[in-house]
C-alpha atoms as a PDB file:
ATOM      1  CA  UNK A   1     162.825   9.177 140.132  1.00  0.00           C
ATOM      2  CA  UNK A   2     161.836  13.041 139.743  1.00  0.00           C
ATOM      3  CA  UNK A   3     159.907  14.051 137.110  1.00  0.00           C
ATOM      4  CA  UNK A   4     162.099  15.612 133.786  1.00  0.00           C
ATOM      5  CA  UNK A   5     160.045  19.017 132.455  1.00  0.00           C
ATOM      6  CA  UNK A   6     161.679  20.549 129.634  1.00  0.00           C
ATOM      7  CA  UNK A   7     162.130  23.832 129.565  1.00  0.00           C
ATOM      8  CA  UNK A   8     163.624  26.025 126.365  1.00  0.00           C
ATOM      9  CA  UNK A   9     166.156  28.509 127.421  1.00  0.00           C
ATOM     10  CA  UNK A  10     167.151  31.730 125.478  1.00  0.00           C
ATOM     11  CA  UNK A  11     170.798  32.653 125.517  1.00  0.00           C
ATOM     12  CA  UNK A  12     171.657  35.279 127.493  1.00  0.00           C
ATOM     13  CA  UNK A  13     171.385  38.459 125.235  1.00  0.00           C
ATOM     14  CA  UNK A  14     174.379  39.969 123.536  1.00  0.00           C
ATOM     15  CA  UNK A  15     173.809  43.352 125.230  1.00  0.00           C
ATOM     16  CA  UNK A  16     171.755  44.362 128.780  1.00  0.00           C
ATOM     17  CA  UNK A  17     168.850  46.886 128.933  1.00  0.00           C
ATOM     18  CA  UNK A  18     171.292  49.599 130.451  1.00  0.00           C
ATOM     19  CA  UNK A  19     173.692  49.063 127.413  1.00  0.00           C
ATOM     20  CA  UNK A  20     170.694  49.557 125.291  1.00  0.00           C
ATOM     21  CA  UNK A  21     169.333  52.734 126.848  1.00  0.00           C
ATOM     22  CA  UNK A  22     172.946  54.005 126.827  1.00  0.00           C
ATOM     23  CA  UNK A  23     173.092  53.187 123.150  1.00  0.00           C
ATOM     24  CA  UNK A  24     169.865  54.626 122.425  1.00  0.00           C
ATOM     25  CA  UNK A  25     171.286  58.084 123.863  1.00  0.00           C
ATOM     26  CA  UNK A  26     174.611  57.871 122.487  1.00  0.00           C
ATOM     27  CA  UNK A  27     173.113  57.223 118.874  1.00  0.00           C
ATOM     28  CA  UNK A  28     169.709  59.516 118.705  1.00  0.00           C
ATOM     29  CA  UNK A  29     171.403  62.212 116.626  1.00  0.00           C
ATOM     30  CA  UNK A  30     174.310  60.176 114.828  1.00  0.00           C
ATOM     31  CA  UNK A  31     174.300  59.415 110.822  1.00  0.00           C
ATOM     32  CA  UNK A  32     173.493  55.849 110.130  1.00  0.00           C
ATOM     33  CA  UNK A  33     176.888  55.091 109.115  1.00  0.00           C
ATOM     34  CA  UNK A  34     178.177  55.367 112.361  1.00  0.00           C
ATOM     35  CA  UNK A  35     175.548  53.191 114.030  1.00  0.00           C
ATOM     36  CA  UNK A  36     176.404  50.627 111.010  1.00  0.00           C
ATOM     37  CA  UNK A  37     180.138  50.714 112.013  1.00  0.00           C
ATOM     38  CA  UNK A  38     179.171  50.117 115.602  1.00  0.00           C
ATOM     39  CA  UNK A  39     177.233  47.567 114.935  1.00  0.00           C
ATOM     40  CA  UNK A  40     179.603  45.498 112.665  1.00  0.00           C
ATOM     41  CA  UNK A  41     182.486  45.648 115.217  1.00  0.00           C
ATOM     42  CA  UNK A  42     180.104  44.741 118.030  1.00  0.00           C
ATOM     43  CA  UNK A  43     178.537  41.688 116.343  1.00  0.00           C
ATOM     44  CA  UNK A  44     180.978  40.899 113.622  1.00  0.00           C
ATOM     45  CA  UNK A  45     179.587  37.375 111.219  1.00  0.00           C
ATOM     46  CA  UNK A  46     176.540  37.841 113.891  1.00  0.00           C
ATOM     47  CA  UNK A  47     175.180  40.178 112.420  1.00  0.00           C
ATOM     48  CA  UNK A  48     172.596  40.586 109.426  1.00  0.00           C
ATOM     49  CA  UNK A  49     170.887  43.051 107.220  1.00  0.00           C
ATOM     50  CA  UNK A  50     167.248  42.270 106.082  1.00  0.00           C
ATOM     51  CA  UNK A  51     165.176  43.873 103.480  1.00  0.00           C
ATOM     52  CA  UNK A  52     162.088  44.507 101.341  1.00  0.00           C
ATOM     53  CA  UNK A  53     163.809  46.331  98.659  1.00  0.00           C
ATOM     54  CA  UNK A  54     161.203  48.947  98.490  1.00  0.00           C
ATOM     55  CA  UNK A  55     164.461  50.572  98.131  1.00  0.00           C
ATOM     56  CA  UNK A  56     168.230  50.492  98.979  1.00  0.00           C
ATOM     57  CA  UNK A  57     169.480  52.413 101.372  1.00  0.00           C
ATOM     58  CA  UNK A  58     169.917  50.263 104.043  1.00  0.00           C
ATOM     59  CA  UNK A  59     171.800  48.520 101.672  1.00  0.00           C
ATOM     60  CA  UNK A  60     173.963  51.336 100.382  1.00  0.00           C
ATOM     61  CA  UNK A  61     175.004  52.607 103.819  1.00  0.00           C
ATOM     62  CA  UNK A  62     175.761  49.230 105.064  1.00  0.00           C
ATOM     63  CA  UNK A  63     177.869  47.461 102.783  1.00  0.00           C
ATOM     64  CA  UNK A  64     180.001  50.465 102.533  1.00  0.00           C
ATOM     65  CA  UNK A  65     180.745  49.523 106.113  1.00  0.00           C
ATOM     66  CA  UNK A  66     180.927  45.799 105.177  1.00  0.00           C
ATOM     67  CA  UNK A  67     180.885  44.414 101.587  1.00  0.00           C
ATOM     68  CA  UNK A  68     180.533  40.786 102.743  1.00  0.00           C
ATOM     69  CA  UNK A  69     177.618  41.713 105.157  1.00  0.00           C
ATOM     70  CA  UNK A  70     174.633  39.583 104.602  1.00  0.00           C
ATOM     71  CA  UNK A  71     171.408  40.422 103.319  1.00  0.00           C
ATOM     72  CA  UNK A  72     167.982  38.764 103.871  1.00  0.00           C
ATOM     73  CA  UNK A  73     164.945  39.143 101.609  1.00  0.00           C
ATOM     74  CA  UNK A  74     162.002  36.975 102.595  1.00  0.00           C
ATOM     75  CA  UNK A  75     160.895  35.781  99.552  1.00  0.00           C
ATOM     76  CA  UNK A  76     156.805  35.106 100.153  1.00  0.00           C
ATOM     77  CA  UNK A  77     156.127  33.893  96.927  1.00  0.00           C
ATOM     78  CA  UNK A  78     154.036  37.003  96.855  1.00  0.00           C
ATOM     79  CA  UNK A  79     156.114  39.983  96.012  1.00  0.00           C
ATOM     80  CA  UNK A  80     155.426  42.294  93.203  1.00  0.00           C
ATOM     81  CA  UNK A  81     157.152  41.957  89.901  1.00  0.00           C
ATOM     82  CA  UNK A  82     158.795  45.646  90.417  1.00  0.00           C
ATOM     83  CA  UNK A  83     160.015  43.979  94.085  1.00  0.00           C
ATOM     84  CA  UNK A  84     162.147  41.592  92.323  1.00  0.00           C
ATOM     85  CA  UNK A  85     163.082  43.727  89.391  1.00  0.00           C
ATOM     86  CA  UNK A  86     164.759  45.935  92.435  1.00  0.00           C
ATOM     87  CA  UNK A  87     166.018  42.787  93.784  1.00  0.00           C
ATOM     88  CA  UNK A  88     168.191  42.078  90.314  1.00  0.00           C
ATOM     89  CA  UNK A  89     169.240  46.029  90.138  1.00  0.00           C
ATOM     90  CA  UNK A  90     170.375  45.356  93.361  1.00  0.00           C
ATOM     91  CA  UNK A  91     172.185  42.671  93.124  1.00  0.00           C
ATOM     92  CA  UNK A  92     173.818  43.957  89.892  1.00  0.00           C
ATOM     93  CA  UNK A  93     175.137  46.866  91.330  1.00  0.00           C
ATOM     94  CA  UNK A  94     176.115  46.152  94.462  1.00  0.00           C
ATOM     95  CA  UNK A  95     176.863  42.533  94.313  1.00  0.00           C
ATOM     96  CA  UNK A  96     175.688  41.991  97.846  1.00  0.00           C
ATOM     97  CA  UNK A  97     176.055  38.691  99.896  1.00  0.00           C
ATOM     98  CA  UNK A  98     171.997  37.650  98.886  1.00  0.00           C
ATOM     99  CA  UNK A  99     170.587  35.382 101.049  1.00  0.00           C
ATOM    100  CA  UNK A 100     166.817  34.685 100.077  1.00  0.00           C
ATOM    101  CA  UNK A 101     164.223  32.614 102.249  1.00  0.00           C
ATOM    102  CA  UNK A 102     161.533  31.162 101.075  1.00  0.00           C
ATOM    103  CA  UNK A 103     158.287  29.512 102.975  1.00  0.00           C
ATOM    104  CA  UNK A 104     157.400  26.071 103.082  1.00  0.00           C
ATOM    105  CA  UNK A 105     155.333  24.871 100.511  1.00  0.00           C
ATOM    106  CA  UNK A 106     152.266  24.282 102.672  1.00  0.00           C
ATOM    107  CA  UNK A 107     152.029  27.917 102.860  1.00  0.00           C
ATOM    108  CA  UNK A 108     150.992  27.839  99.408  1.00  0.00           C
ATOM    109  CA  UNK A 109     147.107  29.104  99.900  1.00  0.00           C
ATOM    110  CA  UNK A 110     147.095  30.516 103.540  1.00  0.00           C
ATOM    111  CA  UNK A 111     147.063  34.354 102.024  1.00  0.00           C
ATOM    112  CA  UNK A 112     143.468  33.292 101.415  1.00  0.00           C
ATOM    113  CA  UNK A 113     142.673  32.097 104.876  1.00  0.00           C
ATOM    114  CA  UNK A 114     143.600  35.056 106.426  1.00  0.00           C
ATOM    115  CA  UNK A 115     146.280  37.543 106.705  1.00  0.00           C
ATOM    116  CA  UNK A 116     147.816  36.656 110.229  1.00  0.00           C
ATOM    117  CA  UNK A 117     148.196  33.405 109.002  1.00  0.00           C
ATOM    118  CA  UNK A 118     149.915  33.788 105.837  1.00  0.00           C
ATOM    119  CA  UNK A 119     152.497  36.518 107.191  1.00  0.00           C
ATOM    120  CA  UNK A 120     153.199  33.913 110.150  1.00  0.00           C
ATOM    121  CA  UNK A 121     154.211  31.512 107.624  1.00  0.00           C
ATOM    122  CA  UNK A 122     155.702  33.352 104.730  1.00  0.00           C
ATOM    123  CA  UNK A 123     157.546  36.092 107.014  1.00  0.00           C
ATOM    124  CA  UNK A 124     157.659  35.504 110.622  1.00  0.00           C
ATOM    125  CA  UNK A 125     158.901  31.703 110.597  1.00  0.00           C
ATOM    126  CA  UNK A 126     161.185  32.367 107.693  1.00  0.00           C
ATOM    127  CA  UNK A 127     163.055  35.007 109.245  1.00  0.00           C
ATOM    128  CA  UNK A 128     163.160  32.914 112.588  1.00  0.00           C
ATOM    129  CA  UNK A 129     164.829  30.538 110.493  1.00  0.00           C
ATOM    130  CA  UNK A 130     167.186  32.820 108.863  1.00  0.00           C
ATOM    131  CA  UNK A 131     168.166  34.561 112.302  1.00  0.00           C
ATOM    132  CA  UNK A 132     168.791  31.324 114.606  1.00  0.00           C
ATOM    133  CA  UNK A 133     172.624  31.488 114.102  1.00  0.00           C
ATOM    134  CA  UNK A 134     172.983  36.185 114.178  1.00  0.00           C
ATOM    135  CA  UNK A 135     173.420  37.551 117.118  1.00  0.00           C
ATOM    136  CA  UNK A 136     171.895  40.787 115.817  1.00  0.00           C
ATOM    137  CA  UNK A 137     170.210  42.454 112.865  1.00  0.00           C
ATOM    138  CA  UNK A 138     169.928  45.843 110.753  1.00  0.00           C
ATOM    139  CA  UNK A 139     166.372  46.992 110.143  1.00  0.00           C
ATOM    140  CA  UNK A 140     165.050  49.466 108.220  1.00  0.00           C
ATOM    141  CA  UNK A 141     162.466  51.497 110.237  1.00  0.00           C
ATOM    142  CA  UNK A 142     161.560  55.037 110.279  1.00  0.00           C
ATOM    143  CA  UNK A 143     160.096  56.377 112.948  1.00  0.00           C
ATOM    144  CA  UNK A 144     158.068  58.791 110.142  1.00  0.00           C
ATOM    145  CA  UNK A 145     156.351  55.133 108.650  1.00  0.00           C
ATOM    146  CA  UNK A 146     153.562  55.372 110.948  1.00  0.00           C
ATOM    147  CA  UNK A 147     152.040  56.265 114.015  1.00  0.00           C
ATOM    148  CA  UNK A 148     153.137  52.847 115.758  1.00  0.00           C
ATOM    149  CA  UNK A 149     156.416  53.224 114.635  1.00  0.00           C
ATOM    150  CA  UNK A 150     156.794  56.873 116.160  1.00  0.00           C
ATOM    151  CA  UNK A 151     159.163  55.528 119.191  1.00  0.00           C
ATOM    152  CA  UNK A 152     161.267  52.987 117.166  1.00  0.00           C
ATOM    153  CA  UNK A 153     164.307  53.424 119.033  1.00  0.00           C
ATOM    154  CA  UNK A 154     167.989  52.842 117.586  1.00  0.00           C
ATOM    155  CA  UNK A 155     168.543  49.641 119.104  1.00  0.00           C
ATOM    156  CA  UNK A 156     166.080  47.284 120.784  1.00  0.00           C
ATOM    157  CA  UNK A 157     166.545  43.766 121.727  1.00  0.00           C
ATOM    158  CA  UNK A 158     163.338  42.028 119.672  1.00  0.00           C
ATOM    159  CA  UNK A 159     161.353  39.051 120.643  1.00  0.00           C
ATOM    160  CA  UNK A 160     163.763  36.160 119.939  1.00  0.00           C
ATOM    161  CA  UNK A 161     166.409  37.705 122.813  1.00  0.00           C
ATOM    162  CA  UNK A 162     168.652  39.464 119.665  1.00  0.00           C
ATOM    163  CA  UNK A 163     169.588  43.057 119.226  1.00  0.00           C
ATOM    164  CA  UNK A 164     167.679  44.610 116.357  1.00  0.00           C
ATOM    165  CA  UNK A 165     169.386  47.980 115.258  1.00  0.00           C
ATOM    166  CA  UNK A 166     167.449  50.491 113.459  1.00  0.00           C
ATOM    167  CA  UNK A 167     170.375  53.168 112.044  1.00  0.00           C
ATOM    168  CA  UNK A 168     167.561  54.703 109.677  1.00  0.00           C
ATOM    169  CA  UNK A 169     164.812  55.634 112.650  1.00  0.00           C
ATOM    170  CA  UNK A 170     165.964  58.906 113.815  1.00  0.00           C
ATOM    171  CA  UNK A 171     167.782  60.387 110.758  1.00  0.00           C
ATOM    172  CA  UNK A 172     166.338  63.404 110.190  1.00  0.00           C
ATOM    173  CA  UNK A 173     164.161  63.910 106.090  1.00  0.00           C
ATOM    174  CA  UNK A 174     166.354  66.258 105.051  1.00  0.00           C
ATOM    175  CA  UNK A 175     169.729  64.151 105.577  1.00  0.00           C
ATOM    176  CA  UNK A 176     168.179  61.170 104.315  1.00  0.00           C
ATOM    177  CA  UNK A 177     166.723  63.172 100.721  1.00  0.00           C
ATOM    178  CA  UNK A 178     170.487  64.342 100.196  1.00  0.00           C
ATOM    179  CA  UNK A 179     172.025  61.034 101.143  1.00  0.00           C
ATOM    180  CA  UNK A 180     169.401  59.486  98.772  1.00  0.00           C
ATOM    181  CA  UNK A 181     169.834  61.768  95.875  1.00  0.00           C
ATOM    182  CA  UNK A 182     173.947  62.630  96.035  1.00  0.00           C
ATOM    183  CA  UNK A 183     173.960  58.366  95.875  1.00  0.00           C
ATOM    184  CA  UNK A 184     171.268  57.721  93.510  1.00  0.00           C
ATOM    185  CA  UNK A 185     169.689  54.917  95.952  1.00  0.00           C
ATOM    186  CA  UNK A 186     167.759  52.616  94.012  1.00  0.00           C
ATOM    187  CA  UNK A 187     163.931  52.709  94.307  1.00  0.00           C
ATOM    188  CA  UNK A 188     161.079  50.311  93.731  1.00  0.00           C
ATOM    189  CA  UNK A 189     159.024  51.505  90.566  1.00  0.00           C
ATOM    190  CA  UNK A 190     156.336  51.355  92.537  1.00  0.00           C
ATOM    191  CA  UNK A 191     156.784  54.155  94.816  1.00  0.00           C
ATOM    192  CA  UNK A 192     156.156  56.497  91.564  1.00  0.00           C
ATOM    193  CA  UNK A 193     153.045  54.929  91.329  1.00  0.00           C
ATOM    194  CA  UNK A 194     151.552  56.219  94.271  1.00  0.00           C
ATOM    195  CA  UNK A 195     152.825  52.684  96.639  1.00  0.00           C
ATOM    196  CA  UNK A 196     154.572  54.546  99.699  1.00  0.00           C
ATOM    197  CA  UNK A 197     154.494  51.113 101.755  1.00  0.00           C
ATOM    198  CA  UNK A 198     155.137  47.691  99.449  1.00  0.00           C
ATOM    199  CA  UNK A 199     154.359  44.160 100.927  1.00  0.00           C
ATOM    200  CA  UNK A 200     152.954  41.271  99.258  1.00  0.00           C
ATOM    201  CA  UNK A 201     150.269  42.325  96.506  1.00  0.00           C
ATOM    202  CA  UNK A 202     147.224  40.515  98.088  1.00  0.00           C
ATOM    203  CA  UNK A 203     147.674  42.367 100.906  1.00  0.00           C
ATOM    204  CA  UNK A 204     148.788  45.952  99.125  1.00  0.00           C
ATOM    205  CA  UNK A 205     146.931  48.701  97.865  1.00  0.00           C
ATOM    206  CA  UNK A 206     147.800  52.401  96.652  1.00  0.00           C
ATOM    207  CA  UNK A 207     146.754  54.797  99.469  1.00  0.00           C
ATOM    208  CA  UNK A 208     144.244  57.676  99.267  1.00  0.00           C
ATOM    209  CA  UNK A 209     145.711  60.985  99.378  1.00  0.00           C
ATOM    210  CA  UNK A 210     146.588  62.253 102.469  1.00  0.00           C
ATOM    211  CA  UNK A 211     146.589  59.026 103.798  1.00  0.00           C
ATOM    212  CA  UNK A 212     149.620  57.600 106.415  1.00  0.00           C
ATOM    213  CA  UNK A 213     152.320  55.905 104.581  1.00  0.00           C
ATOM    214  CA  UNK A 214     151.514  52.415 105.404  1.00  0.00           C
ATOM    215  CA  UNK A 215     147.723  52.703 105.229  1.00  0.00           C
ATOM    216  CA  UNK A 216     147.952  50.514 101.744  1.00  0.00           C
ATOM    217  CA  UNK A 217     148.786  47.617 104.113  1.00  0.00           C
ATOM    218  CA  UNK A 218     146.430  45.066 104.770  1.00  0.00           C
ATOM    219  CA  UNK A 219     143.458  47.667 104.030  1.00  0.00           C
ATOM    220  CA  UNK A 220     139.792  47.352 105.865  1.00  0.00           C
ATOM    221  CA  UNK A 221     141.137  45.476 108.523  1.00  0.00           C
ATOM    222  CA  UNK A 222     142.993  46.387 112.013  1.00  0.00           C
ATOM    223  CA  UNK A 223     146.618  45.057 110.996  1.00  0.00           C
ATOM    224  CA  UNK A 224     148.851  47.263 110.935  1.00  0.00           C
ATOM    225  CA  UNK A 225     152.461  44.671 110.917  1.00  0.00           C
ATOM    226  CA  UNK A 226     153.279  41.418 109.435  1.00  0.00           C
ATOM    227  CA  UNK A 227     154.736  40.459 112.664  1.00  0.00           C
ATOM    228  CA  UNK A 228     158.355  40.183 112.693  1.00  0.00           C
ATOM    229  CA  UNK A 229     158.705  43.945 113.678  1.00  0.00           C
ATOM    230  CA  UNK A 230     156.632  43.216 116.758  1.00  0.00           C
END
């Protein structure tokens, strides 16, 4: 009898590397809107929209495309009191299709243990979880957050074998201020306060001046992502 090894096989992915790089050139210089659009007729019910709510733009420009789309916030447990106050405006206004994870409850006291730990059980897992049935998701990075984010392209297949589409990366500060402003986008109270970059609060402080946007994050130490943007 020959020996059985299991072996765990990813699905083939919804789009090949050439169809990304063609993406990526078709979409550098196009408004988010239209990458939104694309992206809900590609994916349809596969597709997802996650979220911090350090603000809601994603949000705004997305279910303007598709009301029903649904939206992710990884609930850690951990989150600010001004996070989840955004969360309720949010939901109050635009009545979006909530879907909120939350980490099992042996993650309880790993924030103490160490940082890498704690994200890997409050974030990374969670959203594994959330994402086993998309196909794709909308994120929102900006290639202005930091230096490691510089060359976020537009769409990228991520470490699971799904697309991850960023429609926010490229668009240029002074579209996004107007968008923001001519909308009245929702904003975490925070931000006023000097918080540029909002996580969990163990693990966020108020930057010095002059400081890049997401040095508040996990400060004195190396880290630089929770780990599901990896």
């Amino acid at each position: 009898m020959e020996n059985i090894t299991t072996v765990n096989i990813r699905p083939a992915p919804a789009l090949t590397a050439t169809e990304i790089q063609e993406l990526n050139n078709q979409y550098e210089t196009a408004h988010p809107t239209e990458i939104i659009t694309w992206a809900h007729h590609r994916f349809g019910s596969g597709l997802t929209l996650t979220t911090s709510f350090s603000d809601t733009l994603l949000i705004d420009l997305a279910i303007k495309v598709n009301p029903d789309l649904e939206v992710i916030f990884l609930d850690t447990g951990f989150h600010f009191a001004e996070t989840l106050q955004t969360l309720r405006e949010a939901q109050k206004r635009y009545r979006i299709n909530l879907r909120a994870i939350r980490p099992q409850p042996l993650a309880n006291d790993l924030w103490a243990a160490g940082s890498d730990q704690c994200c890997a059980q409050r974030k990374v897992e969670p959203l594994n979880q959330a994402l086993a049935n998309k196909t794709a998701w909308l994120s929102g990075l900006r290639r202005t957050d930091s230096p490691q984010r510089a060359h976020t392209p537009i769409v990228e297949q991520d470490q699971r074998g799904l697309i991850k589409i960023n429609p926010l990366a490229a668009w240029p500060e002074k579209d996004l201020t107007k968008y923001w402003e001519q909308n009245n986008i929702l904003t975490n109270p925070l931000i006023a306060e000097g918080y540029p970059s909002i996580g969990c609060w163990p693990c966020t402080e108020r930057p010095c001046e002059n400081e890049a946007t997401r040095s508040g994050r996990w400060s004195g130490t190396d880290k630089t992502e929770c780990g599901i943007h990896r």
